[in-house]
Protein backbone atom coordinates (compact mmCIF):
# COMPACT_ATOMS: atom_id res chain seq x y z
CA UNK A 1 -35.63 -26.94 -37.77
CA UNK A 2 -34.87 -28.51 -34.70
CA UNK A 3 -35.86 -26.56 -31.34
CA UNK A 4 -32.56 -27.70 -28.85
CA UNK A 5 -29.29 -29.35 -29.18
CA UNK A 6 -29.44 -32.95 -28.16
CA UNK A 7 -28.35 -33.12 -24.31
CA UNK A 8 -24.78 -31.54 -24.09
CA UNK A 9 -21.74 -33.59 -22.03
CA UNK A 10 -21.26 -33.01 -19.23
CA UNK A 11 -17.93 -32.96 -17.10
CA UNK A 12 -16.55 -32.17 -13.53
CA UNK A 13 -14.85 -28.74 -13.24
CA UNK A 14 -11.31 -29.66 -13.35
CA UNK A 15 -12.32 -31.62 -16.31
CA UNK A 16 -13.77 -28.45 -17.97
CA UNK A 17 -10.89 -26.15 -17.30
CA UNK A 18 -8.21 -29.04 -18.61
CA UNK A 19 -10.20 -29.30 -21.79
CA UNK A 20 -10.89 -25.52 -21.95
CA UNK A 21 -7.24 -24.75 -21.97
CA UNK A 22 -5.96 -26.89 -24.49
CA UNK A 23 -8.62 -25.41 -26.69
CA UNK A 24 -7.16 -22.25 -25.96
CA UNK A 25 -3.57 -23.41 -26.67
CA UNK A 26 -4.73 -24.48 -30.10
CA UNK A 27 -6.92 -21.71 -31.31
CA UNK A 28 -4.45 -18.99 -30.24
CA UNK A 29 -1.15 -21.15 -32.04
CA UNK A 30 -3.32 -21.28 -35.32
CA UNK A 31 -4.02 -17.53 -35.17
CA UNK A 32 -1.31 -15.36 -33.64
CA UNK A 33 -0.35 -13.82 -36.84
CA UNK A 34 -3.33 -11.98 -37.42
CA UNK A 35 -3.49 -11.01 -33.86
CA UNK A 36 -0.21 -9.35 -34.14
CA UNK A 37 -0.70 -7.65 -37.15
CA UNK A 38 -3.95 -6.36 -35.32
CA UNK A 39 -2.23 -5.09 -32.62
CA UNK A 40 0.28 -2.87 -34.58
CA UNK A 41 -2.55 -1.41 -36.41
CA UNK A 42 -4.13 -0.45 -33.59
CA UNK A 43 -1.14 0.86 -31.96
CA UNK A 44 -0.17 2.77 -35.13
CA UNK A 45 -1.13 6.90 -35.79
CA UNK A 46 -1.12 7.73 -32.25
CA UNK A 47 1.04 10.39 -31.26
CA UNK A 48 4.30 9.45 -31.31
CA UNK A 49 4.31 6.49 -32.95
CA UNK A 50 6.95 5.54 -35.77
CA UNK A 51 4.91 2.96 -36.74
CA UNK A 52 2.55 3.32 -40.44
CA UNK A 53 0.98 1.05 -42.75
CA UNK A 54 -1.29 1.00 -45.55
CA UNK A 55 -3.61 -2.05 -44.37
CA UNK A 56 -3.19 -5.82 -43.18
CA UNK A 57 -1.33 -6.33 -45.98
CA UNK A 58 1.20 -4.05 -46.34
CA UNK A 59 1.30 -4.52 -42.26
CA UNK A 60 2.49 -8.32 -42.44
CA UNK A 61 4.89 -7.15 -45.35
CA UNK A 62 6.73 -4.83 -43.68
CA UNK A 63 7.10 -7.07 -40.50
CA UNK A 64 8.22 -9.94 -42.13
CA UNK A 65 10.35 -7.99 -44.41
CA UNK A 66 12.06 -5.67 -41.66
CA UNK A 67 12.20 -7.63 -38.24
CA UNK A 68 13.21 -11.33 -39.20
CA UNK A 69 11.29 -12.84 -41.32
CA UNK A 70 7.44 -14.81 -40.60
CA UNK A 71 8.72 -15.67 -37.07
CA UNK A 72 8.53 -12.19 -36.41
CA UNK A 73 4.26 -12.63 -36.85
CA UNK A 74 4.93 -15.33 -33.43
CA UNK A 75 6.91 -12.76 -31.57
CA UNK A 76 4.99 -12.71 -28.29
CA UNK A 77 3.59 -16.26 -28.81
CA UNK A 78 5.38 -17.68 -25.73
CA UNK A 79 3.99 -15.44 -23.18
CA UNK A 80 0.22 -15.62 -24.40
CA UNK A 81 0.17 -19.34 -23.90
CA UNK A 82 1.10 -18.69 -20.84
CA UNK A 83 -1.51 -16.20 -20.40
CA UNK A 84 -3.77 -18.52 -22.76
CA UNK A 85 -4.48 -21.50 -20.73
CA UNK A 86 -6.01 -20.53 -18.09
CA UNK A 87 -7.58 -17.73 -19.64
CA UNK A 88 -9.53 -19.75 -21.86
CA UNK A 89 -9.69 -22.46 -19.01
CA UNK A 90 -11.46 -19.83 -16.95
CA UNK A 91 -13.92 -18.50 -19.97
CA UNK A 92 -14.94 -21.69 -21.71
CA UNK A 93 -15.05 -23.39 -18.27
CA UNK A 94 -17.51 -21.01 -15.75
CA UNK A 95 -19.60 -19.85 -19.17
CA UNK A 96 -20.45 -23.82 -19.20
CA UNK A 97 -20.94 -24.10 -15.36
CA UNK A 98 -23.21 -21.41 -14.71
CA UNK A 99 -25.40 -22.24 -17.94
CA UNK A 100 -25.31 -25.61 -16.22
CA UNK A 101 -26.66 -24.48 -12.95
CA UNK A 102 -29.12 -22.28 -14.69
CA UNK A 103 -30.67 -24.70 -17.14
CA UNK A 104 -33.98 -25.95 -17.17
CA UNK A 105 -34.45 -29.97 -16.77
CA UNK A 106 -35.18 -30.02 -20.22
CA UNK A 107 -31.93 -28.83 -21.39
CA UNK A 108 -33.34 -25.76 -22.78
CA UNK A 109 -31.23 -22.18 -21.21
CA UNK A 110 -33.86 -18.41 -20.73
CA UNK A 111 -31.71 -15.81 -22.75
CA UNK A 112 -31.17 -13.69 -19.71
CA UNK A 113 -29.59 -16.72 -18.42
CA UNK A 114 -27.25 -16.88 -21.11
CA UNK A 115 -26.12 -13.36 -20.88
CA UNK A 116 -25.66 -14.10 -17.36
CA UNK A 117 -23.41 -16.97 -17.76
CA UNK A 118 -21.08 -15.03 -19.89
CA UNK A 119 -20.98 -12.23 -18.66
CA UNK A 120 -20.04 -14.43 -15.34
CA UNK A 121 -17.11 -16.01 -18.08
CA UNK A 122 -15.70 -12.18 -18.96
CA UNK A 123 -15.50 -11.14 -15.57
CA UNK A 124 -13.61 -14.16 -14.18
CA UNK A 125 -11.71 -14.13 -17.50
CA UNK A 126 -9.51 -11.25 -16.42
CA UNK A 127 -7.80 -12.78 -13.66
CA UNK A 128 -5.52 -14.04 -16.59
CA UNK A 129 -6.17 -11.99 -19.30
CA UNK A 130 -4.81 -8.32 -18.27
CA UNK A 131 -1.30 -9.59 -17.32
CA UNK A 132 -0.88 -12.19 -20.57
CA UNK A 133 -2.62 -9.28 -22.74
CA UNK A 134 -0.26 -6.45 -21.79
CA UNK A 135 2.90 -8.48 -21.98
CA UNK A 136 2.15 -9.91 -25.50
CA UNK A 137 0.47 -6.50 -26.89
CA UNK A 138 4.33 -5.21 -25.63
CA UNK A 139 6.46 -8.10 -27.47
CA UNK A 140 4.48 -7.67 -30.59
CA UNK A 141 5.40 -3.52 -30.78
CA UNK A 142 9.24 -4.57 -29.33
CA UNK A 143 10.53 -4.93 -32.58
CA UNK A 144 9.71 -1.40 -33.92
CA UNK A 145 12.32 0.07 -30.49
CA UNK A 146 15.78 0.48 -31.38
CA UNK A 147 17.57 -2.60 -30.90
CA UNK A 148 18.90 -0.97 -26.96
CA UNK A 149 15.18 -0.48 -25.73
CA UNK A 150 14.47 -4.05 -26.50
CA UNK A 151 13.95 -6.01 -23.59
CA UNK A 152 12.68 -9.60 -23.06
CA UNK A 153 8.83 -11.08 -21.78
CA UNK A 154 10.67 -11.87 -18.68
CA UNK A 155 11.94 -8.36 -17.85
CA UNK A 156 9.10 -6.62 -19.23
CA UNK A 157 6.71 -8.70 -16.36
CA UNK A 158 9.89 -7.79 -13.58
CA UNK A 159 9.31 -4.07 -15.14
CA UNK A 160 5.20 -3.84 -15.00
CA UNK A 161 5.19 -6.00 -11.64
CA UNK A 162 1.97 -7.13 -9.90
CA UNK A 163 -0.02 -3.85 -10.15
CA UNK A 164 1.03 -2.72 -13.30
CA UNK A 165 0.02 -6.68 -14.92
CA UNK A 166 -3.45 -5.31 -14.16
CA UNK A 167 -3.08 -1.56 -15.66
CA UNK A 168 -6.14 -0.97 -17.77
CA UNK A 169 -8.24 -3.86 -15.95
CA UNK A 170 -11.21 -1.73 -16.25
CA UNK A 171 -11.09 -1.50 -19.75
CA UNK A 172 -10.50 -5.36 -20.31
CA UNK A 173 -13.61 -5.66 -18.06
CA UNK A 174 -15.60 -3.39 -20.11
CA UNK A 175 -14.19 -5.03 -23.14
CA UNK A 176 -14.58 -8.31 -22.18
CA UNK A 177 -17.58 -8.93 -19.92
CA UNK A 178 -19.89 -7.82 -22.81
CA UNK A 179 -18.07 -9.44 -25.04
CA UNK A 180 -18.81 -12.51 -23.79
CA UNK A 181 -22.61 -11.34 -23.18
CA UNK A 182 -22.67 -11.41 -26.82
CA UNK A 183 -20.39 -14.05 -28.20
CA UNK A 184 -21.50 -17.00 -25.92
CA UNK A 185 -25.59 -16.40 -26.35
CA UNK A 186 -24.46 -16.08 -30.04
CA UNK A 187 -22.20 -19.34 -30.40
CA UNK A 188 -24.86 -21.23 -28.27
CA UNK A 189 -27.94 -19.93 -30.32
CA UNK A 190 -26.15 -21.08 -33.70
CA UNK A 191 -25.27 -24.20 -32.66
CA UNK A 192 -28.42 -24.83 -31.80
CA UNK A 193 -29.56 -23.28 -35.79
CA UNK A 194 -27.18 -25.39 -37.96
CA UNK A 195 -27.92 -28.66 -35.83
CA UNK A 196 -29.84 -31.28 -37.43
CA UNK A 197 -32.84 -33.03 -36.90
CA UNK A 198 -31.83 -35.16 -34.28
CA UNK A 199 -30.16 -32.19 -32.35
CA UNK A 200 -26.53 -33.47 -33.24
CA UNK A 201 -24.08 -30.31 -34.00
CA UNK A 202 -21.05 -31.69 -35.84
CA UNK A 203 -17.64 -30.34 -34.96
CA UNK A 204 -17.50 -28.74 -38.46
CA UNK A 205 -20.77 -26.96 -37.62
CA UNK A 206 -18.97 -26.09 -33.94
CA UNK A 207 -16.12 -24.42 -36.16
CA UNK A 208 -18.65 -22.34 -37.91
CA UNK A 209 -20.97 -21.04 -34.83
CA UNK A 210 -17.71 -19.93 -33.03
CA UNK A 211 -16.05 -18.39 -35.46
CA UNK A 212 -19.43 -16.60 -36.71
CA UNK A 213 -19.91 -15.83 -32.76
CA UNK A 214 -16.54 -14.35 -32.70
CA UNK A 215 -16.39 -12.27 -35.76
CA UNK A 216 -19.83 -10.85 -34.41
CA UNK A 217 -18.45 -10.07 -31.03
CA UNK A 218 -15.12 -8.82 -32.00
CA UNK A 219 -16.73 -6.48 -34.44
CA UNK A 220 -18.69 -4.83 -32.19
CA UNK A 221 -16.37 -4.73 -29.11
CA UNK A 222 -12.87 -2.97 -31.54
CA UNK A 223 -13.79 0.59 -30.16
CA UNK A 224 -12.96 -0.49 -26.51
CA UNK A 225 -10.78 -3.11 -27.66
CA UNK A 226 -8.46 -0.07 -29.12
CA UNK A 227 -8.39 1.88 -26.16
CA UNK A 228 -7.32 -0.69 -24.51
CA UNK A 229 -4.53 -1.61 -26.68
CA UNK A 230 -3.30 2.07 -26.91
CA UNK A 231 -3.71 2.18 -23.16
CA UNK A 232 -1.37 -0.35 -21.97
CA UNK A 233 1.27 -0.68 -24.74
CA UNK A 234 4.44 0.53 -23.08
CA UNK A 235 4.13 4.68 -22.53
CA UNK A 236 0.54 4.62 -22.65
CA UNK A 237 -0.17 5.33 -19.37
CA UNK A 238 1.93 8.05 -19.05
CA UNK A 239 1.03 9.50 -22.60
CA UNK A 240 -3.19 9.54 -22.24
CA UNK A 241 -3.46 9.49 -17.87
CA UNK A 242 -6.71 7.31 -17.78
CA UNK A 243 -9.06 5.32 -20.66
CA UNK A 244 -11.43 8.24 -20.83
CA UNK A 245 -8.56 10.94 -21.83
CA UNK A 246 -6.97 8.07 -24.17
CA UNK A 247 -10.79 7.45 -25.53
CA UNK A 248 -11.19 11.34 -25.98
CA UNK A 249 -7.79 11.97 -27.38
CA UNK A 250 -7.57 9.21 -30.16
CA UNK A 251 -11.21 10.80 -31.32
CA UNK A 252 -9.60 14.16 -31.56
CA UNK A 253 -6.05 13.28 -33.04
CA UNK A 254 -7.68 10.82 -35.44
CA UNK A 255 -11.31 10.92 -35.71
CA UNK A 256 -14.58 8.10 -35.18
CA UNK A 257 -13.02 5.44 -37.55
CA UNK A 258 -9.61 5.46 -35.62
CA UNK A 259 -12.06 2.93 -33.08
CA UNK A 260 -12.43 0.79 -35.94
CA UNK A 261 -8.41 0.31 -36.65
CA UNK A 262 -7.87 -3.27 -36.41
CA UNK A 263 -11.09 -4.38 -37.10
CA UNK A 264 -11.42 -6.29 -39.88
CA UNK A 265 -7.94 -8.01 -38.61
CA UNK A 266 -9.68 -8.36 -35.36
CA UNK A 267 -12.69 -10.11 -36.78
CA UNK A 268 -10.56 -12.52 -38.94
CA UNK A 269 -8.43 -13.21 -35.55
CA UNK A 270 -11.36 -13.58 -33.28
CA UNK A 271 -13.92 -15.77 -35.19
CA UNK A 272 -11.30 -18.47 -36.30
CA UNK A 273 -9.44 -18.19 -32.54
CA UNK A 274 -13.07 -19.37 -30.81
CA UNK A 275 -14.44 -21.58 -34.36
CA UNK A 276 -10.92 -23.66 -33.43
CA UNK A 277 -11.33 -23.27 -29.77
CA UNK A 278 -14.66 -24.35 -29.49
CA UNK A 279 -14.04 -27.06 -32.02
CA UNK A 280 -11.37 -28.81 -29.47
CA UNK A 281 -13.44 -27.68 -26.52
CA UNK A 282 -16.20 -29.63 -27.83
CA UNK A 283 -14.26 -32.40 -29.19
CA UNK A 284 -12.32 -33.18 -26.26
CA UNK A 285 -15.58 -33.17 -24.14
CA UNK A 286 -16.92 -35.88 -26.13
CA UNK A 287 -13.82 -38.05 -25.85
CA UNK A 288 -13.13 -37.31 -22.19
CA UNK A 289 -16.74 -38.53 -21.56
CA UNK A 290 -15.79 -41.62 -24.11
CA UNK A 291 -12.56 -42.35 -22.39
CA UNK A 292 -14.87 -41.79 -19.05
CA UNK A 293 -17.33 -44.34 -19.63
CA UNK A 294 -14.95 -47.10 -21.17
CA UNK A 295 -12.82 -47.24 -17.38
């Protein structure tokens, strides 16, 4: 079992973040589906709420057979890619930067380190990810509003403006910062694992150490993950006042497991949104530094 990787590529920033984002763009176009039918589980029970389904199942059912048809699992698509690219610019980009500033000459990374350098990724990460989460988590729950309260990505930014883009930034920090403390030590740590004896890791092999680094991640972040959701959907500030009283209330209205709504939807989103992701990231790295070297 091999010890390290074989030395990784290794590309100027604006390289990074152009490759980082159109590994975002692709991982988050293969999985939006599942992200919205995580989303309206999440959002669903609390008081309120019209919305009630049975499972992920009966959840993609009822949305494709009451708002439109499978389009209806891309509503909010638009204005995530927006949000997307440089989100995943920003994470994929500084979590490689700082691990490359904090590496040994061998190539080899102290664990500390690693948390470091992605927790460093989560906290820049938010710069983009509040304002493209809170408009998309509001176009996937449009569709159960009477057809007057619908309004369009556009006018729901004009409504939220600047300071209400970054309602609930807290909570997307302490969603996301440790998040990334686990998922990028993780992803790194089984590359590293499935790589063979000459230290290569095969894009396949990428695939499967993000999306086993996601599903680990996601699992364990869903409790703050929910608050967060039921916190800035449209209402929720005014319905809970602040992420402790929404924390507080969804425990008393619907007890421990009502953290864990979404989960398993959240797990199935996450792993195969960063196995993809991480995939392209890697794969463009090796034929930016191909294209590189042949000028």
């Amino acid at each position: 079992m091999p010890g390290k990787l074989k030395k990784d590529v290794k590309l100027p920033m604006s390289e990074k973040l152009m490759v980082g984002a159109v590994a975002g763009v692709v991982g988050t176009s293969a999985i939006f589906p599942l992200d919205t039918i995580k989303t309206r589980l999440q959002a669903a029970g609390q008081p309120g709420s019209k919305m009630s389904y049975k499972g992920p199942i009966d959840c993609a059912k009822q949305i494709i057979r009451n708002e439109g048809g499978v389009r209806a699992l891309y509503r909010g698509l638009g204005p995530n890619l927006t949000g997307v690219t440089p989100e995943k610019a920003i994470k994929l980009a500084m979590n490689e930067w700082v691990r490359e500033q904090l590496e040994k000459p061998d190539g080899s990374i102290a664990f500390h380190h690693e948390l470091l350098a992605g927790g460093t990724a989560g906290f820049c990460q938010v710069v983009a990810t509040n304002p493209m989460e809170i408009v998309k988590l509001r176009m996937q729950i449009m569709a159960t509003k009477p057809a007057a309260e619908r309004v369009s990505a556009i006018q729901v930014v004009k409504d939220l403006g600047i300071k209400g883009l970054y309602r609930g930034a807290p909570a997307t920090w302490a969603r996301d910062i440790p998040y990334s403390m686990i998922f990028f030590p993780t992803y790194a740590n089984a590359r590293i694992f499935l790589a063979d004896e000459n230290g290569e890791c095969s894009i396949v092999k990428n695939l499967a150490s993000g999306t086993i680094a996601g599903m680990v991640a996601s699992g364990i972040m869903t409790p703050m993950d929910v608050v967060k959701t039921r916190f800035q959907q449209s209402g929720g500030k005014h319905l809970y006042g602040n992420l402790t009283n929404c924390a507080l209330q969804t425990y008393k209205n619907e007890g421990f497991f009502a953290f864990y709504k979404g989960a398993v939807p959240r797990m199935v989103t996450q792993g195969p949104l960063f196995g993809i992701s991480l995939a392209a990231f890697e794969l463009q790295k090796m034929y930016v530094a191909k294209y590189s070297k042949n000028e």
